[in-house]
Protein backbone atom coordinates (compact mmCIF):
# COMPACT_ATOMS: atom_id res chain seq x y z
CA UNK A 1 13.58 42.84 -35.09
CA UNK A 2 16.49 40.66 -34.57
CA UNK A 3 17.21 42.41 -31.08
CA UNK A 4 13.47 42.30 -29.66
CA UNK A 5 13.69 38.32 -30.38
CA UNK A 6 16.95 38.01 -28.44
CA UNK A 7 15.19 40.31 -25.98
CA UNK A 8 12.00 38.75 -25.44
CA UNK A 9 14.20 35.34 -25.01
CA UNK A 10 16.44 36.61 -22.45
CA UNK A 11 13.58 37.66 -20.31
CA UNK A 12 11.52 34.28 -20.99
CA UNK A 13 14.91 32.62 -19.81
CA UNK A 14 15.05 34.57 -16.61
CA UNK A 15 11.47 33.94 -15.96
CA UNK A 16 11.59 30.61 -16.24
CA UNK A 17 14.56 29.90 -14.01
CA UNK A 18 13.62 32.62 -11.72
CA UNK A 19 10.22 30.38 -11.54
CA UNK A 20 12.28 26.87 -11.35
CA UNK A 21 13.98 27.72 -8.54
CA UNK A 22 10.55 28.82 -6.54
CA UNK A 23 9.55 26.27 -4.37
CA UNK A 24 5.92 25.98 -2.07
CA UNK A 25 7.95 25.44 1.33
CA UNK A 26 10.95 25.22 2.62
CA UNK A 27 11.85 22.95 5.52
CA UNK A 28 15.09 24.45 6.88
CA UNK A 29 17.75 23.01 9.46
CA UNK A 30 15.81 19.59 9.51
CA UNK A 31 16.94 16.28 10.78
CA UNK A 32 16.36 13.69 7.98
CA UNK A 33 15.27 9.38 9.05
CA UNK A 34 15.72 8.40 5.37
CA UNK A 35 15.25 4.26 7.40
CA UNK A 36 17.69 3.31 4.45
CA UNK A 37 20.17 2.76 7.15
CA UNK A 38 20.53 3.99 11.07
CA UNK A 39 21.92 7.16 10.36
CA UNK A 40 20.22 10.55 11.07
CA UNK A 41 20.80 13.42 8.05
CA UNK A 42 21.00 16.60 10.35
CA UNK A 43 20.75 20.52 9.36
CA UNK A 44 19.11 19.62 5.80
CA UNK A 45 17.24 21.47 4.10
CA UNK A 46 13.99 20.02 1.92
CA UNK A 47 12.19 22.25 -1.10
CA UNK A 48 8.70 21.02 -1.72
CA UNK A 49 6.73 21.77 -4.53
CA UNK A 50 3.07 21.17 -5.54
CA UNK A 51 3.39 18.25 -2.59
CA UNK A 52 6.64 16.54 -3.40
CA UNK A 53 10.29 16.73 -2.10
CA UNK A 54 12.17 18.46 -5.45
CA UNK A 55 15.48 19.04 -3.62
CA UNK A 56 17.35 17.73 -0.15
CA UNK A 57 20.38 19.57 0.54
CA UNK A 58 22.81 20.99 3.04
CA UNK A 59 21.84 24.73 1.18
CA UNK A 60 19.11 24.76 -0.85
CA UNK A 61 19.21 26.98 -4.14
CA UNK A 62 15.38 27.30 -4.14
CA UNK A 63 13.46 30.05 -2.85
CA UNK A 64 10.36 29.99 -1.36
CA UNK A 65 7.13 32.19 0.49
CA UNK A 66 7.13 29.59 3.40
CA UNK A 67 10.35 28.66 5.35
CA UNK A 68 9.74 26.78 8.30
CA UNK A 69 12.55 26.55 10.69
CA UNK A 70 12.51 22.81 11.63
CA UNK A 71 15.73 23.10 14.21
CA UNK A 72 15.37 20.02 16.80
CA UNK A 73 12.56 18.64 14.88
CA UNK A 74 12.69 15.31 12.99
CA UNK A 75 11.26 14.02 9.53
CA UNK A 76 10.60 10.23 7.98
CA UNK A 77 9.03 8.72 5.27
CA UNK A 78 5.67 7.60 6.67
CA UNK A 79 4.27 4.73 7.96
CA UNK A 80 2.01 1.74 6.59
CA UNK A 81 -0.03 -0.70 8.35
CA UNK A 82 -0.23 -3.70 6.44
CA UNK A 83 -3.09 -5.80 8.43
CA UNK A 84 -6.20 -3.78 9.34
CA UNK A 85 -9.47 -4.62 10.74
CA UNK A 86 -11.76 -1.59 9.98
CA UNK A 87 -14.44 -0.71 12.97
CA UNK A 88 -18.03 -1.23 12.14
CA UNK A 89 -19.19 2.45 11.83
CA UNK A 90 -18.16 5.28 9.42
CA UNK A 91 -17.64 7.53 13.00
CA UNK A 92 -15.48 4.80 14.44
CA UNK A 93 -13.86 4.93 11.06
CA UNK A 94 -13.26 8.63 10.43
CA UNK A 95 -11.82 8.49 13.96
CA UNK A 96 -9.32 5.59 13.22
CA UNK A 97 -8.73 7.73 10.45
CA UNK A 98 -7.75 10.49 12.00
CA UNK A 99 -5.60 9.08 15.02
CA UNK A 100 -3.42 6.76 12.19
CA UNK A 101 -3.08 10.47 10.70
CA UNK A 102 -1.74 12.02 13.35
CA UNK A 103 0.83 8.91 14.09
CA UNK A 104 2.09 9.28 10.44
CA UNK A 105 -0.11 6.68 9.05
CA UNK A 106 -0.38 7.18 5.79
CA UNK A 107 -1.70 3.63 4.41
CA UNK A 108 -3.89 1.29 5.31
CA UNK A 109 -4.23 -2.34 4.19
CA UNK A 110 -8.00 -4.08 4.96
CA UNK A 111 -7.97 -7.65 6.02
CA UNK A 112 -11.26 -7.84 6.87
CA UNK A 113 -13.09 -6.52 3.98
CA UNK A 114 -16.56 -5.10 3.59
CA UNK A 115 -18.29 -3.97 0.47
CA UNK A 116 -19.16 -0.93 1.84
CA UNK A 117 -15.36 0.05 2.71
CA UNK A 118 -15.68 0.57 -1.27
CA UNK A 119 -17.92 3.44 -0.37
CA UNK A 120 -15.68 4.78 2.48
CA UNK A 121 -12.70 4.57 0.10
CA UNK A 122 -14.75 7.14 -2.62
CA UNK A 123 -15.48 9.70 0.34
CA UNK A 124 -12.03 9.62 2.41
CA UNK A 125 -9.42 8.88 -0.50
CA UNK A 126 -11.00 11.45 -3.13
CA UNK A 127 -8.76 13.70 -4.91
CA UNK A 128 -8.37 16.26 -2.42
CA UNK A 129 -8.42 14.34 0.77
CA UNK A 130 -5.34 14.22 3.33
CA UNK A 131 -6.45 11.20 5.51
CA UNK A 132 -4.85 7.72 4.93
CA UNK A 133 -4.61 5.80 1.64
CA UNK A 134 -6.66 2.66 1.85
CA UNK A 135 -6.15 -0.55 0.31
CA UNK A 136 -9.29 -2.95 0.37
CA UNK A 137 -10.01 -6.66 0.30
CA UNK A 138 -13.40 -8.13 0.14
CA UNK A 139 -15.53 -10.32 2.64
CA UNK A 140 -13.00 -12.97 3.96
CA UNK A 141 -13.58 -16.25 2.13
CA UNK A 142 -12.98 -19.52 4.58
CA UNK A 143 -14.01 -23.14 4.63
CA UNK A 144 -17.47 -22.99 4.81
CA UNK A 145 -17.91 -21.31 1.27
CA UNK A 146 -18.88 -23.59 -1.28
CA UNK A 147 -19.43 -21.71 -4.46
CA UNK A 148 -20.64 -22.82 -8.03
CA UNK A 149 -17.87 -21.60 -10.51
CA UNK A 150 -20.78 -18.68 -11.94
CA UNK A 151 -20.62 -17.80 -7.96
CA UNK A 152 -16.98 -17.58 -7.85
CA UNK A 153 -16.71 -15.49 -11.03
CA UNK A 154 -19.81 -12.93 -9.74
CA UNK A 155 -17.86 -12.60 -6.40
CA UNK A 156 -14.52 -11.37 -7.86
CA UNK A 157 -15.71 -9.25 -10.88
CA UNK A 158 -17.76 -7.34 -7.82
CA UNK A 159 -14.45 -7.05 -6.69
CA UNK A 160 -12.56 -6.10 -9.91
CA UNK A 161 -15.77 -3.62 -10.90
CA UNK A 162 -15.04 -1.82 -7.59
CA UNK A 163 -11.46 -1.51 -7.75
CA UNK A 164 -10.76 -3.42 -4.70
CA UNK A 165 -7.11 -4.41 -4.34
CA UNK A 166 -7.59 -8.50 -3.55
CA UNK A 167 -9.55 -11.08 -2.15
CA UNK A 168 -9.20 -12.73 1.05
CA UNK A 169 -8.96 -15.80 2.09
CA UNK A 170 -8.97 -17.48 5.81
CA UNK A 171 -9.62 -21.18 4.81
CA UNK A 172 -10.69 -22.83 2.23
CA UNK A 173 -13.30 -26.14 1.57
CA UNK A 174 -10.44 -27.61 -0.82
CA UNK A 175 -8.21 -28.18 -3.65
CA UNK A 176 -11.02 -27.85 -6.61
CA UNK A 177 -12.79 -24.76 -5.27
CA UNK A 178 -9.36 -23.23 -4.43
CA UNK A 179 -8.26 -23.60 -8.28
CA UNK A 180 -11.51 -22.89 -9.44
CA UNK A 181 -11.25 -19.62 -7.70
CA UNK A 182 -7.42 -18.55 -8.45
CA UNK A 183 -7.97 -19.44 -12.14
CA UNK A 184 -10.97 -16.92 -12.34
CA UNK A 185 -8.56 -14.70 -10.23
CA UNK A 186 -5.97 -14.55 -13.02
CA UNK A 187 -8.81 -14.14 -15.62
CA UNK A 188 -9.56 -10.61 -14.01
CA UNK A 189 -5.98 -9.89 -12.69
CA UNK A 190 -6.99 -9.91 -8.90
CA UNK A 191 -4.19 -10.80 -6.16
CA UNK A 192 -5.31 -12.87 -3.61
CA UNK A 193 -4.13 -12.30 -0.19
CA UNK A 194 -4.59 -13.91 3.32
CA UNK A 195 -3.58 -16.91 5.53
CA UNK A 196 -1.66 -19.60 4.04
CA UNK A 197 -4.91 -21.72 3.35
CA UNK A 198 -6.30 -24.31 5.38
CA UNK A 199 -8.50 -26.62 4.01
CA UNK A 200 -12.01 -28.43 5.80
CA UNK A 201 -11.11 -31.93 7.44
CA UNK A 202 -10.58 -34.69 4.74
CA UNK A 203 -9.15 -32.48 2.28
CA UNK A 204 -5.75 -31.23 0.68
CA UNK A 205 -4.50 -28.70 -0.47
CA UNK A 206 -0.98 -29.82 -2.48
CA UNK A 207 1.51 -26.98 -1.94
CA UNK A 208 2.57 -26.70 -5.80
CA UNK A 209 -1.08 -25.40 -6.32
CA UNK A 210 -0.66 -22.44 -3.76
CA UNK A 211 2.69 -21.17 -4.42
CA UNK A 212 1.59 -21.07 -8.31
CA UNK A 213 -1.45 -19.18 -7.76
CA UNK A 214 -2.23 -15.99 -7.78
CA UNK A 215 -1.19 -15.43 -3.97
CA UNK A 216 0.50 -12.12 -3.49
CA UNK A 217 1.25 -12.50 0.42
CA UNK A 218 0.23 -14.24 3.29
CA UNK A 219 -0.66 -12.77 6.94
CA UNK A 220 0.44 -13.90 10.11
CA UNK A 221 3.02 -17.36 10.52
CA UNK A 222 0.37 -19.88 11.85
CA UNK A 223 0.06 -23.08 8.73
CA UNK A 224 3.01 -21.55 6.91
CA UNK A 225 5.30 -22.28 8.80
CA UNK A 226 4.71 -25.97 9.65
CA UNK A 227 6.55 -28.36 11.91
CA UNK A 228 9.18 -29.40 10.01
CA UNK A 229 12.56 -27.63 9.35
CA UNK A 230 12.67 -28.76 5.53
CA UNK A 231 9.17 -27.68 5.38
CA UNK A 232 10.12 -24.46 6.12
CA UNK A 233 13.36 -24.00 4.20
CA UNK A 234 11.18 -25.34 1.48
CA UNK A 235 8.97 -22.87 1.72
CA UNK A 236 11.17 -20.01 2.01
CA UNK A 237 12.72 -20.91 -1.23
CA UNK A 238 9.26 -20.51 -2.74
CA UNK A 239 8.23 -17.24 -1.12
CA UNK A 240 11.53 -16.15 -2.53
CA UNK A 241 10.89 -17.31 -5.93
CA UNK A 242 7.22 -16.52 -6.35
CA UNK A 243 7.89 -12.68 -4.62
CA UNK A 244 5.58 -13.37 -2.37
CA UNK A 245 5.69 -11.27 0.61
CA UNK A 246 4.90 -12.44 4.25
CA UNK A 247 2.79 -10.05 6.70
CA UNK A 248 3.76 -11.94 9.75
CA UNK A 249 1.57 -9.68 12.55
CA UNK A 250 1.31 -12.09 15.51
């Protein structure tokens, strides 16, 4: 009895290595762009497994039923675009789709959100889909939105119900609404995302207010910026502190 159990181990042992060692495919004699720094990684070999890099290596120990010989060929981590403006149609989409695909686009970031792009997300990100990853704002808010706070809150727990990513904003009427809106922001956890905010004529906006709200990044340089050297070391220093990131575009 004693030697069937040592037996039967030994052979579950094998099996099990034998099987860690089995890869999907093998990408063989591949030149590697990690973009960590300018240097290419050439003659590599990369084991994948149930769609993720187990093993990069000069020799790999892994076996595999697919070996592709990648000699000459090139591979990188792929791409994002950060500041997207979605066509109007589902066919102009699926085609945008497609051509960002074939570019090594893998993710897309909205910033100029729809509610239906909710529904696109369901159909082209499902579980089994290839095409892009997309990341979704709502409809753009800008100056000439003037909201009731029960308007405010409706508008971003649409957004939080639907499991968009932030909300936009292009301007803004003023301080109040602005606060009104970031503190219901940080009630439901939702980033908010967009130009650094200009306000309607006759109003402020006090800069302590927007670097401690719930602003994640801001697109493009225009009104961040400023005029004024100090004003923009200033504001560098805050960026830095508050981790916010800058999507600079134009």
């Amino acid at each position: 009895m004693q030697k069937l159990i040592i037996l039967v181990t030994l052979l579950l042992s094998n099996y099990l290595i034998s099987h860690a060692q089995e890869a999907d495919i093998i990408l063989k004699n591949v030149s590697i762009i990690s973009m960590k720094n300018d240097m290419v990684l050439k003659n590599k070999s990369i084991a994948i497994k149930n769609g993720k890099i187990i093993e990069i290596a000069d020799k790999t120990k892994f076996k595999a039923k697919e070996i592709i010989d990648a000699k000459g060929r090139f591979i990188m981590p792929s791409l994002s675009d950060a500041h997207v403006h979605f066509p109007a149609t589902e066919e102009e989409m699926e085609t945008a789709l497609n051509l960002n695909l074939i570019n090594g686009v893998t993710k897309l970031r909205s910033m100029r959100g729809d509610w239906k792009h909710y529904e696109w997300r369901e159909k082209y990100n499902a579980i089994n889909s290839y095409y892009p990853k997309l990341y979704l704002s709502v409809p753009a808010i800008s100056r000439n939105v003037d909201w009731t706070p029960a308007e405010i809150e409706e508008f971003v727990k649409a957004a939080k119900d639907r499991n968009l990513d932030f909300i936009k904003i292009l301007s803004i009427k003023g301080q109040p609404l602005f606060k009104q809106l970031d503190s219901i922001c940080k009630k439901y956890n939702m980033p908010i995302a967009g130009h650094y905010p200009r306000v309607a004529s006759g109003n402020e906006l006090n800069e302590d207010v927007i670097f401690n709200s719930n602003y994640t990044s801001f697109e493009h340089l225009g009104g961040l910026a400023g005029e004024i050297q100090e004003t923009i070391n200033r504001r560098i220093a805050l960026l830095k502190a508050k981790n916010i990131t800058i999507c600079p575009t134009l």
